[in-house]
Structures are given as C-alpha cells and as structure tokens.
C-alpha atoms as a PDB file:
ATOM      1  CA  UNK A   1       0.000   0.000   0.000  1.00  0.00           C
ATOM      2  CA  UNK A   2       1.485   3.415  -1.052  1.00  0.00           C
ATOM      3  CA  UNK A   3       1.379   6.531   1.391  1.00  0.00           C
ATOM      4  CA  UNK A   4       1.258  10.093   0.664  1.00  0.00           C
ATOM      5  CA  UNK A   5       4.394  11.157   2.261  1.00  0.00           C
ATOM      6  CA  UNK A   6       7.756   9.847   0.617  1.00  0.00           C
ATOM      7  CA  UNK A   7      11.150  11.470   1.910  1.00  0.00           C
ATOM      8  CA  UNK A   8      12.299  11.725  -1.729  1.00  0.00           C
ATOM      9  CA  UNK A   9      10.194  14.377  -2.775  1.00  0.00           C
ATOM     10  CA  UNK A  10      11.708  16.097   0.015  1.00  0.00           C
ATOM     11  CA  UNK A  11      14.482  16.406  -2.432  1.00  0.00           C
ATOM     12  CA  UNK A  12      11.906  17.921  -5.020  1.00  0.00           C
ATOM     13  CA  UNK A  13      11.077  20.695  -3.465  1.00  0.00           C
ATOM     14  CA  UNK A  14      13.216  23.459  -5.930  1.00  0.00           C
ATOM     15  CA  UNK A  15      10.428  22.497  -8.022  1.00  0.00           C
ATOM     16  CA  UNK A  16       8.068  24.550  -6.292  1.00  0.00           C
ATOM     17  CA  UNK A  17       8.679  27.126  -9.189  1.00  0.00           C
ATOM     18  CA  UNK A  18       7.909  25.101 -12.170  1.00  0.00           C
ATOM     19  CA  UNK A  19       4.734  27.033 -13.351  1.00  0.00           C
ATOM     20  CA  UNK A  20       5.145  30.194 -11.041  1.00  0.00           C
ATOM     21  CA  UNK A  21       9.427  30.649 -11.154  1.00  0.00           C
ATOM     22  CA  UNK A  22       8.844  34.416  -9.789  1.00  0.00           C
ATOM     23  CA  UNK A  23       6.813  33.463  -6.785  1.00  0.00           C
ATOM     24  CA  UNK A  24       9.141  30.435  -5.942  1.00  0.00           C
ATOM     25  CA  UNK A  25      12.314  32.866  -6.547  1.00  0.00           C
ATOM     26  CA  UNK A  26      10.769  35.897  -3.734  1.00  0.00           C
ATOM     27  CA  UNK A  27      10.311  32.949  -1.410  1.00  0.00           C
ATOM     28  CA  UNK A  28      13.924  30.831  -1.462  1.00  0.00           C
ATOM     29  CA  UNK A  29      15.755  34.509  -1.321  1.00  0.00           C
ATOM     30  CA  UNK A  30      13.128  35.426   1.661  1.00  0.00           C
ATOM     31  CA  UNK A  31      14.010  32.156   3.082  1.00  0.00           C
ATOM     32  CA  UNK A  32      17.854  32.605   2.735  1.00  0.00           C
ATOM     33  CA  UNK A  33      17.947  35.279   4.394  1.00  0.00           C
ATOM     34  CA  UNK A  34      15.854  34.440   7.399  1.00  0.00           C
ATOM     35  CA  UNK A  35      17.703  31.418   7.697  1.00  0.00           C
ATOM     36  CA  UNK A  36      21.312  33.287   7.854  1.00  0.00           C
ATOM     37  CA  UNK A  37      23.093  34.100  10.899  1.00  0.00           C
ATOM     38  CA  UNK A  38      21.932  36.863  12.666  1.00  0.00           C
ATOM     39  CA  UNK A  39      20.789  38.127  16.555  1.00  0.00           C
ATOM     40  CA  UNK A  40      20.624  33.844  16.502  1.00  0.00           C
ATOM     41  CA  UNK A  41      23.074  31.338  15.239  1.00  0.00           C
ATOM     42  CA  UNK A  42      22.489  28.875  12.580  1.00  0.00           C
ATOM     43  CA  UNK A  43      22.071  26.124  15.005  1.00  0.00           C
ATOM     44  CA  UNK A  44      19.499  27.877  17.256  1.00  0.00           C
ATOM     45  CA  UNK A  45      17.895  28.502  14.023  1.00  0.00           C
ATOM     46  CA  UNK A  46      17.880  25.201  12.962  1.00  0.00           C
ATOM     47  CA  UNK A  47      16.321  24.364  16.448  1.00  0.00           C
ATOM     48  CA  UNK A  48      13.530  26.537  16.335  1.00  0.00           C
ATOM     49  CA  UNK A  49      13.039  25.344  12.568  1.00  0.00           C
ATOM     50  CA  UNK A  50      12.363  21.749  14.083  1.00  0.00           C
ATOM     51  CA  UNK A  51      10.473  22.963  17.280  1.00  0.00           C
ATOM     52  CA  UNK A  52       7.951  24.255  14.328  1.00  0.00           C
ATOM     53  CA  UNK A  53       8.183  21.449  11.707  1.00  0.00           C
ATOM     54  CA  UNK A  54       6.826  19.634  14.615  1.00  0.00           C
ATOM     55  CA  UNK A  55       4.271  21.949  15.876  1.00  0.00           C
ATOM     56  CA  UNK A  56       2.693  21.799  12.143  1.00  0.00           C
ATOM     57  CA  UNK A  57       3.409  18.083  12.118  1.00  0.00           C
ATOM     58  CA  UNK A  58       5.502  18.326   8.098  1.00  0.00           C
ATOM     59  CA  UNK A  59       7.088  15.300   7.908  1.00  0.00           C
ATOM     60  CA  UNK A  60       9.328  16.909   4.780  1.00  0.00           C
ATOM     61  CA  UNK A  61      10.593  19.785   7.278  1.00  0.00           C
ATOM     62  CA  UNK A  62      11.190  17.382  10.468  1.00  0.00           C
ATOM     63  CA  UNK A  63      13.426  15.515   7.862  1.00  0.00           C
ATOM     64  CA  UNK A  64      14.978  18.669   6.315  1.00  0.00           C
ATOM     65  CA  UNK A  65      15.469  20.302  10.032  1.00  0.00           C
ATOM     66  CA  UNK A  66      16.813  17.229  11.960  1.00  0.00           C
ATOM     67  CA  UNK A  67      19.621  16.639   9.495  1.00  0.00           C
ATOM     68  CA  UNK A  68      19.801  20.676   9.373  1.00  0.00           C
ATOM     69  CA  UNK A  69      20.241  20.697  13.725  1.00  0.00           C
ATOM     70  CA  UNK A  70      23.008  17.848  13.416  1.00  0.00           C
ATOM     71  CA  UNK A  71      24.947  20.064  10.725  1.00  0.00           C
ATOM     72  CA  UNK A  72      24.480  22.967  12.764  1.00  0.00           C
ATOM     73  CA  UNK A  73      26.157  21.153  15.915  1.00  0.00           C
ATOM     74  CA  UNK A  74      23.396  20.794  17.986  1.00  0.00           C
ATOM     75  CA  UNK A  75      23.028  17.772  20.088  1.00  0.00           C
ATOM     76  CA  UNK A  76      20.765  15.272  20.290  1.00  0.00           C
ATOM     77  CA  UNK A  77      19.786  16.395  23.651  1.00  0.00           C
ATOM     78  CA  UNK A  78      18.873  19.816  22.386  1.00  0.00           C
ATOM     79  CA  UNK A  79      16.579  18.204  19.648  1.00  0.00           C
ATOM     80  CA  UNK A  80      14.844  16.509  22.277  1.00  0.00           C
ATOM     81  CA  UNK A  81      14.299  19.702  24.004  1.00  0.00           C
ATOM     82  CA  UNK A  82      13.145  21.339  21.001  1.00  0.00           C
ATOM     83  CA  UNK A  83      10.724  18.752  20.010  1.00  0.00           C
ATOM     84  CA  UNK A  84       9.197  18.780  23.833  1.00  0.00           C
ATOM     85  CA  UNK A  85       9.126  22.382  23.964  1.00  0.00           C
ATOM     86  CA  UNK A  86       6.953  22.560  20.601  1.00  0.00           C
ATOM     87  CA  UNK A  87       4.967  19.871  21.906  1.00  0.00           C
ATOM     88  CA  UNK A  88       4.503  21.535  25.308  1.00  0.00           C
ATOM     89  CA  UNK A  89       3.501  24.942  23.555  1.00  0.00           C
ATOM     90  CA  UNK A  90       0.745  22.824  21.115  1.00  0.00           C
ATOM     91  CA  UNK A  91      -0.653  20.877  23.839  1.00  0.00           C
ATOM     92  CA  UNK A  92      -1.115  24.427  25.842  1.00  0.00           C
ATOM     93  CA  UNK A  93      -2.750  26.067  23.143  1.00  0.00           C
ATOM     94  CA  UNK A  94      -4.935  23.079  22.568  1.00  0.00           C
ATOM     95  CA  UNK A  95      -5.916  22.838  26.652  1.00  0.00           C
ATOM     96  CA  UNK A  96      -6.302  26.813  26.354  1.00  0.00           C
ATOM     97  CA  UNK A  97      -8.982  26.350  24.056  1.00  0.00           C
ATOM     98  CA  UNK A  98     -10.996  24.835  26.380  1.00  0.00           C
ATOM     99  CA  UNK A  99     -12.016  28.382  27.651  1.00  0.00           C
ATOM    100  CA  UNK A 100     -14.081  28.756  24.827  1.00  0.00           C
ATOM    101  CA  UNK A 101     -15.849  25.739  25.213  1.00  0.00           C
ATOM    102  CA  UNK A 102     -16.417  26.249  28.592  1.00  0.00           C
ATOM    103  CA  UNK A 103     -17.955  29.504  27.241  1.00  0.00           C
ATOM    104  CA  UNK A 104     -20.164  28.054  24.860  1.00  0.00           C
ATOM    105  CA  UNK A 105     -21.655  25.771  28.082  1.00  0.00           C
ATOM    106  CA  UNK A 106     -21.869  28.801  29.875  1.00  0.00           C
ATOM    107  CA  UNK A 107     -23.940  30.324  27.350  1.00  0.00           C
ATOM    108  CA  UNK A 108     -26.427  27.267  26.694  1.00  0.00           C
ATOM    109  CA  UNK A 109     -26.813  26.990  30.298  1.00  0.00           C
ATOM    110  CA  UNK A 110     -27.476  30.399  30.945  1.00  0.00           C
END
C-alpha cells in the first residue's frame, strides 16, 4: 500500500517554481535570508526550525530540520528539548482552548 508522504520528494522541493518561477524565486531569497546568521546562530535557528516542523506536524521539514540541527552542531539532547518544547507549547494552546468551550456551556446553560 502506497502513502502520501515519501522522503524523496523532500528532495523535489526546488520544483516549487515550475509554473510560477517568480513566486518560488521571492520565497527561497526570503528564506535565505531568514535562515542566515543573525541576533541567533544557525544552530538555534535550525532548532527553532524543528520545534515548528513539529508543531505543524511536516514530515518533509522534520526531515529537512533534523539533518539541518546535526549540521548545525546541535546535540541530540537539544533536539529533544526542542521537540518537547513545541509539543509543550501545542498541547497548551490546545488545553487553552478549552475556555471557549467552557464559554459556549456557559452560554447554553445560561
């Protein structure tokens, strides 16, 4: 049985720009640059990058940014850390929700 994610077409992804080369161009040099070295390194970059390919659970960018953290120097125990920290910060916002449920009750049982 086939699946809809395969890692190869991680490796497809300059083709983003096949019918819209303009679009795909404003994005990669956008992406550069937010990527580079700055007030944070490349590995704390790289870290945050995986905290967030987690958060929105894409299985090409958890790929791209654990090889990414490893280049970068970061260790395995700061991936960890990265991935429970996004998964803390989900799970909140998730459980925080619940306020507006309990507002909807409130309202019907008003």
């Amino acid at each position: 049985m086939g699946h809809y994610y395969d890692s190869k077409d991680l490796e497809r992804f300059g083709e983003i720009g096949k019918h819209r080369k303009e679009l795909a161009d404003k994005f990669f040099d956008w992406y550069g640059s937010v990527m580079e070295k700055g007030a944070l390194t490349r590995r704390e970059k790289s870290l945050i990058a995986l905290g967030v390919a987690h958060a929105v659970q894409c299985p090409y960018c958890i790929d791209a940014y654990a090889t990414g953290c490893l280049e970068a120097g970061a260790s395995n125990d700061e991936i960890t850390e990265a991935i429970h920290v996004a998964a803390a910060i989900r799970a909140g916002a998730s459980l925080v929700h619940g306020i507006q449920a309990d507002n909807a009750i409130n309202k019907v049982m008003m």
